[in-house]
N, C-alpha and C. Protein backbone atom coordinates (compact mmCIF):
# COMPACT_ATOMS: atom_id res chain seq x y z
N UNK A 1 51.11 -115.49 9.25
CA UNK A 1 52.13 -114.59 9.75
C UNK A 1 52.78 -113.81 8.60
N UNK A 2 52.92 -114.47 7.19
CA UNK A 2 53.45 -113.91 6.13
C UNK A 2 52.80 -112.58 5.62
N UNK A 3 51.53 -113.07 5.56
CA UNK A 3 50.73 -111.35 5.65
C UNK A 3 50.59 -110.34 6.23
N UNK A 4 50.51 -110.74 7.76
CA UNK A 4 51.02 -109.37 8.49
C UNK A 4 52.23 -108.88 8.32
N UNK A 5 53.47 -109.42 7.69
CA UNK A 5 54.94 -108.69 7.53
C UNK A 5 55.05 -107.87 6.75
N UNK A 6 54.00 -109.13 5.54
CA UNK A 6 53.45 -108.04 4.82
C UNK A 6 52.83 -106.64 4.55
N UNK A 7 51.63 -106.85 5.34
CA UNK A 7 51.14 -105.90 5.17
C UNK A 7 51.82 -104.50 6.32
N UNK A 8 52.57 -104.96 7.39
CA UNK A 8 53.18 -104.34 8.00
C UNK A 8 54.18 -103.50 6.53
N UNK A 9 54.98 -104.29 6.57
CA UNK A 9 56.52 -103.46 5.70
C UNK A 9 55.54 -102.43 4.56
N UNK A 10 54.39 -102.94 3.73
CA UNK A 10 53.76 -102.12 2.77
C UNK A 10 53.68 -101.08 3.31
N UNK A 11 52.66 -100.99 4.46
CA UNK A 11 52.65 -99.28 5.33
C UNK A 11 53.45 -98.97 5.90
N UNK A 12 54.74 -99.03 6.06
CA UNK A 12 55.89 -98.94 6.27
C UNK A 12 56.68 -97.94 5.10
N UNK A 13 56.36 -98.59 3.92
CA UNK A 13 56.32 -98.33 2.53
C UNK A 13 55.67 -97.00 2.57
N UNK A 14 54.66 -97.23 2.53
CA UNK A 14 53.81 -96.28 1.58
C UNK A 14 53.73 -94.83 2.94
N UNK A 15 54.17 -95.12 4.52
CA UNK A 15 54.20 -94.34 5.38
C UNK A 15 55.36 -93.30 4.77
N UNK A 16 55.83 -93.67 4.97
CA UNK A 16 58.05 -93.62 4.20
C UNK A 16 57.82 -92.61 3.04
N UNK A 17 57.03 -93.55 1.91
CA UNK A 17 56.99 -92.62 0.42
C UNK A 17 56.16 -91.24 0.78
N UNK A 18 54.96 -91.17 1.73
CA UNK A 18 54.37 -90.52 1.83
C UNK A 18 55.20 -88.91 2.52
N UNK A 19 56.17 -89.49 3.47
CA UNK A 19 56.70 -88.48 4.52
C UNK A 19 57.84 -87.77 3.22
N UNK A 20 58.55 -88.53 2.28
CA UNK A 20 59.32 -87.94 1.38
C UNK A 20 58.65 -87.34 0.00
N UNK A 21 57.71 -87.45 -0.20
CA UNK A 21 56.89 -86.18 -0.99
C UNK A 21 56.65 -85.10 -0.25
N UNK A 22 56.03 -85.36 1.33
CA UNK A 22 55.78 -84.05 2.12
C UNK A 22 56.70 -83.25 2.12
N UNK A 23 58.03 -83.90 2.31
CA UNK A 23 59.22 -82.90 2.49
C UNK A 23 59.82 -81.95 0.84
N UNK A 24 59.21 -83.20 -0.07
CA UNK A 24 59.49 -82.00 -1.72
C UNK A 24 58.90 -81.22 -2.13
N UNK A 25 57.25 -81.23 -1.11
CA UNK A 25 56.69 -80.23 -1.01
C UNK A 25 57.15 -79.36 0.01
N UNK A 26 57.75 -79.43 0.71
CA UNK A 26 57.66 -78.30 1.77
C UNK A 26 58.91 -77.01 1.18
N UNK A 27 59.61 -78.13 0.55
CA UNK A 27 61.42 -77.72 -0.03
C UNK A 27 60.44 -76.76 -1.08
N UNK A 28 59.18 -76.92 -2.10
CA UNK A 28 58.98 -76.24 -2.90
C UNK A 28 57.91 -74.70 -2.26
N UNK A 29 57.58 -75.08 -1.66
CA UNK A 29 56.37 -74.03 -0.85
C UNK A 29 57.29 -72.96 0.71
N UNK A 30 57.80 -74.03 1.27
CA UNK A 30 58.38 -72.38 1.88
C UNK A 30 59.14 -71.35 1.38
N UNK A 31 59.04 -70.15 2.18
CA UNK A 31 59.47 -69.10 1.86
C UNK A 31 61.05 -68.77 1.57
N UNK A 32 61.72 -69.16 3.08
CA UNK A 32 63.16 -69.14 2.69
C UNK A 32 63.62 -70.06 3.04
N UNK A 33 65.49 -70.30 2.73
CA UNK A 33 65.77 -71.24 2.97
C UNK A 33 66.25 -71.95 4.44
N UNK A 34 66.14 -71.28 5.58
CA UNK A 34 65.53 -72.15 6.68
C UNK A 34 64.57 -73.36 7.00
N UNK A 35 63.54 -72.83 6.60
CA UNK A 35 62.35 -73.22 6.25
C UNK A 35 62.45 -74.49 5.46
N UNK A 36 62.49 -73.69 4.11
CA UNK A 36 62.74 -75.40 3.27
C UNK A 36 63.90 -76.22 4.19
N UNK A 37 64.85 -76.29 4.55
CA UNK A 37 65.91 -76.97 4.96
C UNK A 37 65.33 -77.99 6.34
N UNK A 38 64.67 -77.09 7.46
CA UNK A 38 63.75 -78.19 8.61
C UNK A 38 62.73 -78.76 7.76
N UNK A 39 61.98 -77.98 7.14
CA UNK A 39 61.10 -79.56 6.10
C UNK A 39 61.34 -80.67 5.68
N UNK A 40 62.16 -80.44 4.39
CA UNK A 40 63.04 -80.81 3.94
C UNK A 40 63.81 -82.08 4.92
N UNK A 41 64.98 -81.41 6.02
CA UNK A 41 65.53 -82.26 6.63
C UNK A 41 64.60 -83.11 8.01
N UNK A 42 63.59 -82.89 8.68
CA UNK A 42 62.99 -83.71 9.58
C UNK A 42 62.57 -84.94 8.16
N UNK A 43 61.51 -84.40 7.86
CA UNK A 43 61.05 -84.98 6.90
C UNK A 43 61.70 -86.83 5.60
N UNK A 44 62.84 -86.15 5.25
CA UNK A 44 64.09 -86.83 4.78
C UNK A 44 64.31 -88.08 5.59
N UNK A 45 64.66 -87.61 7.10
CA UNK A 45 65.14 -88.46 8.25
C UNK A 45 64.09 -89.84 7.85
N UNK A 46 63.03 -89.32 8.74
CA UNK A 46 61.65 -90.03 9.12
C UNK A 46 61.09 -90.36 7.90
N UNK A 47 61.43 -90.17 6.40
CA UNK A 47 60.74 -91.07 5.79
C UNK A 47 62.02 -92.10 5.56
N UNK A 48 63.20 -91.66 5.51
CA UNK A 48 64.04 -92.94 4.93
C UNK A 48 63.70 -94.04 5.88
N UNK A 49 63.42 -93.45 7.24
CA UNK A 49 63.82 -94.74 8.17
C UNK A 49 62.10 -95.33 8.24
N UNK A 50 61.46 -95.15 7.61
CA UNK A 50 59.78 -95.56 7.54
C UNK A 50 60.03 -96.81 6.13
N UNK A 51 60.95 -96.28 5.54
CA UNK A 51 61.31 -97.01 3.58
C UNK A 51 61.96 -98.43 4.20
N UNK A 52 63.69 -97.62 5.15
CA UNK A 52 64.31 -98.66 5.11
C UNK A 52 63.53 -99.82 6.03
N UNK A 53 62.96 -99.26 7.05
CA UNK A 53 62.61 -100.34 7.80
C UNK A 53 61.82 -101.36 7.15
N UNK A 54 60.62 -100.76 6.06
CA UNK A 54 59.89 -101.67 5.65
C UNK A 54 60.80 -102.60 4.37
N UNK A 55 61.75 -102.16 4.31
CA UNK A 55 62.14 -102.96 3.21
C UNK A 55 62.96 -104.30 4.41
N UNK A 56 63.39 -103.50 5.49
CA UNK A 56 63.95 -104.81 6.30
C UNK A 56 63.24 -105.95 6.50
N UNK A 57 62.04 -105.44 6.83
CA UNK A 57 60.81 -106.70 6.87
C UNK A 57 61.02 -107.47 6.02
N UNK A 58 60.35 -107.05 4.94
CA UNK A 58 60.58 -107.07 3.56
C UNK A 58 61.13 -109.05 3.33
N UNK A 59 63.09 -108.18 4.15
CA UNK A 59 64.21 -109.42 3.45
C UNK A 59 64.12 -110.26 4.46
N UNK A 60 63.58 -109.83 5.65
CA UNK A 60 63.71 -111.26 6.45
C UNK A 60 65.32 -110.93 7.29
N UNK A 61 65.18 -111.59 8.37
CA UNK A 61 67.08 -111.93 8.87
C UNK A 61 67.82 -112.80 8.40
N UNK A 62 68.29 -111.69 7.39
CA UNK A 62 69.83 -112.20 6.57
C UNK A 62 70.20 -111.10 6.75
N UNK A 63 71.34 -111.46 5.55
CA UNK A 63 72.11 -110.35 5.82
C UNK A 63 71.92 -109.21 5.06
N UNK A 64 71.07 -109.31 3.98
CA UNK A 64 70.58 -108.05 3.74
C UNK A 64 70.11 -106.92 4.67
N UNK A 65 69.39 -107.81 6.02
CA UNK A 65 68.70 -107.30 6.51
C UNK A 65 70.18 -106.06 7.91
N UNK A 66 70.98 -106.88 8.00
CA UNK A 66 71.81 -106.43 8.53
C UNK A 66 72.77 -105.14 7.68
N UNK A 67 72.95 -105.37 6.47
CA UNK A 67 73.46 -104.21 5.75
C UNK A 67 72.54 -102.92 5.60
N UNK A 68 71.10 -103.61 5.31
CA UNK A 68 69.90 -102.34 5.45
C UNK A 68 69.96 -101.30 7.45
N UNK A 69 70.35 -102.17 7.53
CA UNK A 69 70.04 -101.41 8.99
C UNK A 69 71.62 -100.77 9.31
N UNK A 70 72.57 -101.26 8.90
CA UNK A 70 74.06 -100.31 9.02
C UNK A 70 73.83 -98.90 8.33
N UNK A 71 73.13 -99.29 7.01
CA UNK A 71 73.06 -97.93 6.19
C UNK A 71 71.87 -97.16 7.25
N UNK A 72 70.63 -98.05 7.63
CA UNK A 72 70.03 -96.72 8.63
C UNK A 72 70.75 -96.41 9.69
N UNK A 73 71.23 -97.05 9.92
CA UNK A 73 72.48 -96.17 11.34
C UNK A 73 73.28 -94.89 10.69
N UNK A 74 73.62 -95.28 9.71
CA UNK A 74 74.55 -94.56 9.05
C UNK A 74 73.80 -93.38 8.37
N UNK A 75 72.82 -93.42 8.03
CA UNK A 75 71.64 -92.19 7.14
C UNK A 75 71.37 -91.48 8.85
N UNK A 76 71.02 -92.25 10.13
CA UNK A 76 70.44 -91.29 10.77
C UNK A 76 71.82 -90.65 11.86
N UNK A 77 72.89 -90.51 11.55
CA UNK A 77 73.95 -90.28 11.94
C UNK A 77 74.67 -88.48 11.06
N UNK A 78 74.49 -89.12 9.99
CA UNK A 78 74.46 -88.31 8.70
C UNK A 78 73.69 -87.06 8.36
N UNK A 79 72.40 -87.30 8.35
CA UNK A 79 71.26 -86.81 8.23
C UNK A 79 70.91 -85.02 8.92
N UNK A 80 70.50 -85.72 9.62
CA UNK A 80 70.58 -84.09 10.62
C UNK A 80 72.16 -83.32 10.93
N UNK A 81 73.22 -83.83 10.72
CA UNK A 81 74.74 -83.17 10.66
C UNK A 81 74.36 -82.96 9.57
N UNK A 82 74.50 -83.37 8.66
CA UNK A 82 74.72 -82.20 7.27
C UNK A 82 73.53 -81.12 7.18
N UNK A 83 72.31 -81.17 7.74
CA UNK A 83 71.33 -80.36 7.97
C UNK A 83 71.38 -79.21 8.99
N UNK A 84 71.80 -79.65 9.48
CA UNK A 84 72.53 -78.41 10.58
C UNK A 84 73.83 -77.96 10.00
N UNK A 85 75.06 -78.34 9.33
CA UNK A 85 76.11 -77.89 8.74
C UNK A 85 75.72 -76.38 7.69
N UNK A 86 74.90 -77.42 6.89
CA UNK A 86 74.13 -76.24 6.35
C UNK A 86 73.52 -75.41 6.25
N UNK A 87 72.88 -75.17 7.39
CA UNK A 87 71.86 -74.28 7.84
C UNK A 87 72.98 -73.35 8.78
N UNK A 88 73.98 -73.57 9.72
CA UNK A 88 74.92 -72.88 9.79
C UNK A 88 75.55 -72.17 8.92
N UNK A 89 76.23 -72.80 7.74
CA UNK A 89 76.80 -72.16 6.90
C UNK A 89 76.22 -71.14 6.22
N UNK A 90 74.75 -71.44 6.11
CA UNK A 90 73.76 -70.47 5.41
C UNK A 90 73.74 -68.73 6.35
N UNK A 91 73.82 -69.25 7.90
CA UNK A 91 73.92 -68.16 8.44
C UNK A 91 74.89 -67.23 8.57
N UNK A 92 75.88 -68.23 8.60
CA UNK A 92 77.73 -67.26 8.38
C UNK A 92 77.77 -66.95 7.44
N UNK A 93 76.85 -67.52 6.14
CA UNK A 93 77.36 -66.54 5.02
C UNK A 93 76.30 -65.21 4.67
N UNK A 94 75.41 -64.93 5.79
CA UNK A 94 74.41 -63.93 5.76
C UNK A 94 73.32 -64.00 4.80
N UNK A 95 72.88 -65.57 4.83
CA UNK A 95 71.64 -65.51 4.11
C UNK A 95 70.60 -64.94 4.73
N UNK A 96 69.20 -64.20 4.53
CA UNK A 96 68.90 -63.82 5.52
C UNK A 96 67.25 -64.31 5.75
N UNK A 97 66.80 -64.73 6.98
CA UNK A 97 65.36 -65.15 6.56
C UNK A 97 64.88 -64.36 6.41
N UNK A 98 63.45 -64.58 5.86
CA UNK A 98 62.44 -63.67 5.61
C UNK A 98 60.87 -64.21 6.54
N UNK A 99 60.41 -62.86 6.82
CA UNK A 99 59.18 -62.61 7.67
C UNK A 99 59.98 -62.29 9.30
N UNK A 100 58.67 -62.05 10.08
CA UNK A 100 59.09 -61.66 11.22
C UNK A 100 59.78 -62.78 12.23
N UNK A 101 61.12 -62.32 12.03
CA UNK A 101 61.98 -63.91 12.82
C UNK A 101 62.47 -62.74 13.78
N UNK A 102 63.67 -63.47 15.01
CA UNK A 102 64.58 -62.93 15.69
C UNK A 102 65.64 -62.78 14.90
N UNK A 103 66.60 -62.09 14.96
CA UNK A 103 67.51 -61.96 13.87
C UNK A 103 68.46 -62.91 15.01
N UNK A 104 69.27 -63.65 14.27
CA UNK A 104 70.47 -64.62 14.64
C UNK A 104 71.48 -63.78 14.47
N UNK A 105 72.07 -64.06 16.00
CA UNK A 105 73.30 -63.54 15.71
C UNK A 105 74.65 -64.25 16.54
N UNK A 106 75.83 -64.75 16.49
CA UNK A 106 76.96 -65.38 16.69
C UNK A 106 76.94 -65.20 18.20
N UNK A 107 77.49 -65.94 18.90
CA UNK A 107 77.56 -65.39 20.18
C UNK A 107 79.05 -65.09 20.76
N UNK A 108 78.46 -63.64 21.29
CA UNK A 108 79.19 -62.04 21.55
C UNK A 108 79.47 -61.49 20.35
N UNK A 109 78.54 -61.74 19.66
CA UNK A 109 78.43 -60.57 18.50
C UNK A 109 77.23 -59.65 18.92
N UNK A 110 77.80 -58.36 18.95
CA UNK A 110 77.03 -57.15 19.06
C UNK A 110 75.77 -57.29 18.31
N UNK A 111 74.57 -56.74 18.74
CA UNK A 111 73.48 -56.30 18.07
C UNK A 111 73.60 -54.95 16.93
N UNK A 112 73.06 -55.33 15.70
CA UNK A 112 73.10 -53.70 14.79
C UNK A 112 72.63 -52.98 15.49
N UNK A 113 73.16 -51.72 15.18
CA UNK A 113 73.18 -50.65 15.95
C UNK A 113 71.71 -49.66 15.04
């Protein structure tokens, strides 16, 4: 049984490490910052909680295992709010994407004329 926890939490591991390089690639290869930011932030989410989980295995039920899982409550609570905060703010302050998007605009804010 010790080996399957094992080998469970490892790909757990190495699932996790894998999803948070994808996202430092994506942060380095898209175009604007929309773009990088949903990479980036899906990405972020779904590997921490691929890391933390395997490290929960990992400790077994103690209480490590209970503090590891407050902080994933707390990372996936976190996570996408500050990702959306920012990606708002990016738009109120008229960053603007690039390529053929819909242009965003506030609602009952007029279309440019």
């Amino acid at each position: 049984m010790n080996v399957v926890v094992d080998a469970a939490s490892w790909i757990l591991l190495s699932v996790g490490g894998l999803f948070i390089f994808i996202g430092g690639l994506g942060a380095l290869r898209m175009p604007d910052l929309y773009t990088r930011m949903h990479a980036a932030g899906l990405t972020d989410t779904l590997g921490t909680l691929c890391v933390l989980a395997g490290i929960m295995l990992q400790a077994g039920f103690t209480l490590s295992m209970v503090k590891l899982l407050a902080i994933l409550l707390f990372l996936l609570l976190t996570s996408p709010t500050a990702s959306y905060a920012l990606a708002n703010a990016a738009l109120l302050a008229g960053v603007p994407a690039l390529g053929p998007t819909i242009e965003a605009r506030m609602p009952g804010e007029e279309p440019p004329q």
